[in-house]
Protein backbone atom coordinates (compact mmCIF):
# COMPACT_ATOMS: atom_id res chain seq x y z
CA UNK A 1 -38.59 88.60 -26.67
CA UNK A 2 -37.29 88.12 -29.92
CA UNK A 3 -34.09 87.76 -28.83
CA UNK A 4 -35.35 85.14 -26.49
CA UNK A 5 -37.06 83.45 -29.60
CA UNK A 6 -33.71 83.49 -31.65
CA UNK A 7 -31.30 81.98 -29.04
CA UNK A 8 -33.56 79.48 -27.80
CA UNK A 9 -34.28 78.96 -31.74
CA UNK A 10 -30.23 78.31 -32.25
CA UNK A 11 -30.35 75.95 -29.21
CA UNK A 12 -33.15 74.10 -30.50
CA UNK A 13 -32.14 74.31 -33.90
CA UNK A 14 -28.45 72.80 -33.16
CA UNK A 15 -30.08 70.17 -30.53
CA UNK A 16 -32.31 68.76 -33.68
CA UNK A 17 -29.12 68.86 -35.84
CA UNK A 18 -27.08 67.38 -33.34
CA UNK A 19 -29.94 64.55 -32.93
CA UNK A 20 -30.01 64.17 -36.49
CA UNK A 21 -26.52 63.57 -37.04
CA UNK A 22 -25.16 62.21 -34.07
CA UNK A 23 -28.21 60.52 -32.33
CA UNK A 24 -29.65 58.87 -35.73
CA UNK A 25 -32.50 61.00 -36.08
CA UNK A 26 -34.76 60.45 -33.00
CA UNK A 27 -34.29 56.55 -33.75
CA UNK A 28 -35.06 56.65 -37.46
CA UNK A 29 -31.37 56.81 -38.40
CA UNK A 30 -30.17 53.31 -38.82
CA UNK A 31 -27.56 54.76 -36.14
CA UNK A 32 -26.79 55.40 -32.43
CA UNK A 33 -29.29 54.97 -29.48
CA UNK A 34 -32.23 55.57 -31.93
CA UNK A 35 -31.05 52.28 -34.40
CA UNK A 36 -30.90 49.95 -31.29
CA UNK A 37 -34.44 51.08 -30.20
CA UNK A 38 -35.41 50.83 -34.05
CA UNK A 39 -33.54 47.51 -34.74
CA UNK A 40 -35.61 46.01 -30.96
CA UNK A 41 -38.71 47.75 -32.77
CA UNK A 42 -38.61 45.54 -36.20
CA UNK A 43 -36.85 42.48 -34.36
CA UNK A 44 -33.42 43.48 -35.37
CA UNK A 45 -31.88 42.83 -32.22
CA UNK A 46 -32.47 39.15 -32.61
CA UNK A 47 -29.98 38.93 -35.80
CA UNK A 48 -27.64 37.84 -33.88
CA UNK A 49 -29.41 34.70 -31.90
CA UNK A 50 -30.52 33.86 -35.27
CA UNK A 51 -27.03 33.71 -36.26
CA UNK A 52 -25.58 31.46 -33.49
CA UNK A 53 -28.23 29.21 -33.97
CA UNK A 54 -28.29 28.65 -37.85
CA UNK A 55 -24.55 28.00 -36.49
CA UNK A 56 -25.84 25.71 -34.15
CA UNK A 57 -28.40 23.62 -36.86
CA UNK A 58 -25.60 23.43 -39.43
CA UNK A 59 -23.30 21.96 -37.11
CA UNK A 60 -25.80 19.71 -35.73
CA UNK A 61 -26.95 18.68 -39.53
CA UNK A 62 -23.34 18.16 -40.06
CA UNK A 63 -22.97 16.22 -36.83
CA UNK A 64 -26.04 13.97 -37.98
CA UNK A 65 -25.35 13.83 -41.36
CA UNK A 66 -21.82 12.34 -40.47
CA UNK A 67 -22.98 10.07 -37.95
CA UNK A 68 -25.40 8.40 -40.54
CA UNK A 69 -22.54 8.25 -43.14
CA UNK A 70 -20.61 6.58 -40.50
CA UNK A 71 -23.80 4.47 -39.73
CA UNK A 72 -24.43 3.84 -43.20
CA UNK A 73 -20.50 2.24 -43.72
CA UNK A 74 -20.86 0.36 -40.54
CA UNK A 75 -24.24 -1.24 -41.92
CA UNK A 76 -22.26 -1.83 -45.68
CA UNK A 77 -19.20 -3.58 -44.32
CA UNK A 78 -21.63 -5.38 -42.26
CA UNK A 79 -23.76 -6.62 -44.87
CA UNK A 80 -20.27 -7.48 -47.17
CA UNK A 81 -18.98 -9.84 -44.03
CA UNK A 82 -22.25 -11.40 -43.95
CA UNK A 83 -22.53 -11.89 -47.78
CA UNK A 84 -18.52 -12.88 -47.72
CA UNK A 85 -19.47 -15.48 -44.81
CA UNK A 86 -22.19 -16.92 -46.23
CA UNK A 87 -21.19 -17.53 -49.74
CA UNK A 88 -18.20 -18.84 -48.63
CA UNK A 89 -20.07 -21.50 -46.67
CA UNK A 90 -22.00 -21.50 -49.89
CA UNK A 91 -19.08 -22.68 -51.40
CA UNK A 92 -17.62 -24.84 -48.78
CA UNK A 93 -20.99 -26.98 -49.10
CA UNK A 94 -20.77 -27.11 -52.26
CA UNK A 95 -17.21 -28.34 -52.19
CA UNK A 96 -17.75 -30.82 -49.74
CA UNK A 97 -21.00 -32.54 -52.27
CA UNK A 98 -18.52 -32.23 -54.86
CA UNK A 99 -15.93 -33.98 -52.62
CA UNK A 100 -18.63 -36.83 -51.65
CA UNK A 101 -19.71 -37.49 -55.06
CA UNK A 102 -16.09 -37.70 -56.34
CA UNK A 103 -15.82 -40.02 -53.17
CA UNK A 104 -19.05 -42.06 -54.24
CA UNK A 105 -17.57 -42.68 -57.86
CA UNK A 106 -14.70 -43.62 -56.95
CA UNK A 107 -16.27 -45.73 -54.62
CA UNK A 108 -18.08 -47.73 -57.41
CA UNK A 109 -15.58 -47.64 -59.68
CA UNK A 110 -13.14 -49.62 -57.54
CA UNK A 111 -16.56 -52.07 -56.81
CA UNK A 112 -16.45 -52.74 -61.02
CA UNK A 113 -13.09 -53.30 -61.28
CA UNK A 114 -13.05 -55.74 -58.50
CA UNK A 115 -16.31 -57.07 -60.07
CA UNK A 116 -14.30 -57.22 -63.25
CA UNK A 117 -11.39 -58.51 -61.86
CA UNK A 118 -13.43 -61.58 -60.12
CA UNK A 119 -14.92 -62.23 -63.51
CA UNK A 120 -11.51 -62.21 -65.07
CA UNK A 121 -9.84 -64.15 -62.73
CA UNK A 122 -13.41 -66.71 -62.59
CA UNK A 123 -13.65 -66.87 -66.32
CA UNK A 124 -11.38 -69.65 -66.83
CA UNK A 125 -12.75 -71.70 -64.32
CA UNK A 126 -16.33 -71.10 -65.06
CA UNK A 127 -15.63 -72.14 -68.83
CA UNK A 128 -13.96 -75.25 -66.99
CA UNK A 129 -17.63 -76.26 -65.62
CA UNK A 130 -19.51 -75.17 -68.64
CA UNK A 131 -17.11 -78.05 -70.20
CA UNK A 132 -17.54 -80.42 -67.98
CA UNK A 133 -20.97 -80.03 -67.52
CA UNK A 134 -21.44 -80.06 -71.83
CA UNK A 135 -19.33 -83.34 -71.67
CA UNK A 136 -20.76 -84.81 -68.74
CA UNK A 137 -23.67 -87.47 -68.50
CA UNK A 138 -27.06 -87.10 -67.50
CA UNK A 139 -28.20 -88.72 -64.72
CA UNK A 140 -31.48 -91.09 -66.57
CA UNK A 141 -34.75 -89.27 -65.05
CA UNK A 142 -36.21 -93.13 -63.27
CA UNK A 143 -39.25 -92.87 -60.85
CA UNK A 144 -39.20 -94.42 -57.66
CA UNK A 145 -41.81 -96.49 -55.64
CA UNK A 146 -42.49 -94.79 -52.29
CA UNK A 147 -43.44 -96.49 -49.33
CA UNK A 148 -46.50 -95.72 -47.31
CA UNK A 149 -44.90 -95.46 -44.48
CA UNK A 150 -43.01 -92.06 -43.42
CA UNK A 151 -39.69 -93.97 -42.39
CA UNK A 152 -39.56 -96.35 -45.59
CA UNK A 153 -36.94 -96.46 -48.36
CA UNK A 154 -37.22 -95.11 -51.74
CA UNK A 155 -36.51 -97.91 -54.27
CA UNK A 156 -35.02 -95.75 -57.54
CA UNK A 157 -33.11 -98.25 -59.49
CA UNK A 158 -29.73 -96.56 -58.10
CA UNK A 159 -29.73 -97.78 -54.42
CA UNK A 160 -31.31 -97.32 -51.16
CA UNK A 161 -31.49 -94.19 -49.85
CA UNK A 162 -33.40 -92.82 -46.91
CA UNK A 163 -35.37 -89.71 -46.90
CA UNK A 164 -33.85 -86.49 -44.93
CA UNK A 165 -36.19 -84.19 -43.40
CA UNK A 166 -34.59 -81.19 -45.21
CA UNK A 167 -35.60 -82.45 -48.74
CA UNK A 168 -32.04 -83.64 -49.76
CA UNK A 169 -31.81 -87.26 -50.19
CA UNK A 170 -28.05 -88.54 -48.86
CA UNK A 171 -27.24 -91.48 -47.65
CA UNK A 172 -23.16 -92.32 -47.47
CA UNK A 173 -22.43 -89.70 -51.02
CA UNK A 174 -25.53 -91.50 -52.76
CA UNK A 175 -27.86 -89.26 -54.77
């Protein structure tokens, strides 16, 4: 029996070596059949799906991130055209007041010189009647006799004249 005991001893001896070695130590070795059922055991075996898809996240982030960059450039030149385009019709207003005022002045400027140039070319001839009217005789202020009746005569002391219905007395050049 002992002999029994020894070689089944060797046999079971090399078996636990062999398992030790070789198989990872009944799945406490890190290695072999015994790591994969240690690495499913503390969620090992996921490592890699964890990797591919912390791949997959920072190429999405990146994907995002660039897409808002791009977003974000679109939405800058955007709001530099608008700007652009609106101060420049900003500007073109402005112009076109400054182009209407000019126009305005220039406007009443030519009005006073013409003004001026009336007065210049008037001034002789008004000084003409301010002479003749300082050297001229006054007609003597006489009061007339009216008639009662509407179609009489006014006697004045200068001549007949009739009465107009407009408030001017004529009668053939006669004041």
């Amino acid at each position: 029996m002992e002999e029994k005991w020894g070689t089944w001893g060797i046999v079971i001896f090399l078996i636990i070596l062999f398992a030790v070695f070789w198989g990872g130590g009944f799945g406490f070795g890190g290695r072999g059949a015994g790591a994969a059922y240690a690495a499913d055991m503390f969620g090992f075996e996921d490592y890699k799906a964890i990797c591919e898809a912390q791949k997959q996240n920072i190429a999405n982030v990146a994907t995002t991130q660039y897409l808002v960059e791009q977003q974000a450039s679109q939405t800058r030149e955007l709001i530099a055209a608008s700007a652009n385009a609106t101060q420049t019709k900003i500007d073109y207003y402005g112009y076109q007041n400054e182009r209407d005022k000019n126009a305005e002045l220039a406007r009443e400027n030519s009005e006073l010189r013409n003004k001026l140039f009336v007065k210049d070319q008037l001034e002789p001839i008004n000084a003409t009647l301010a002479s003749i009217q300082c050297n001229m005789l006054r007609r003597p202020d006489v009061t007339g006799i009216g008639a009662v009746c509407p179609n009489a005569g006014i006697i004045n002391g200068l001549g007949l004249t009739s009465l107009n219905p407009y408030g001017c007395n004529t009668c053939n050049g006669l004041v």
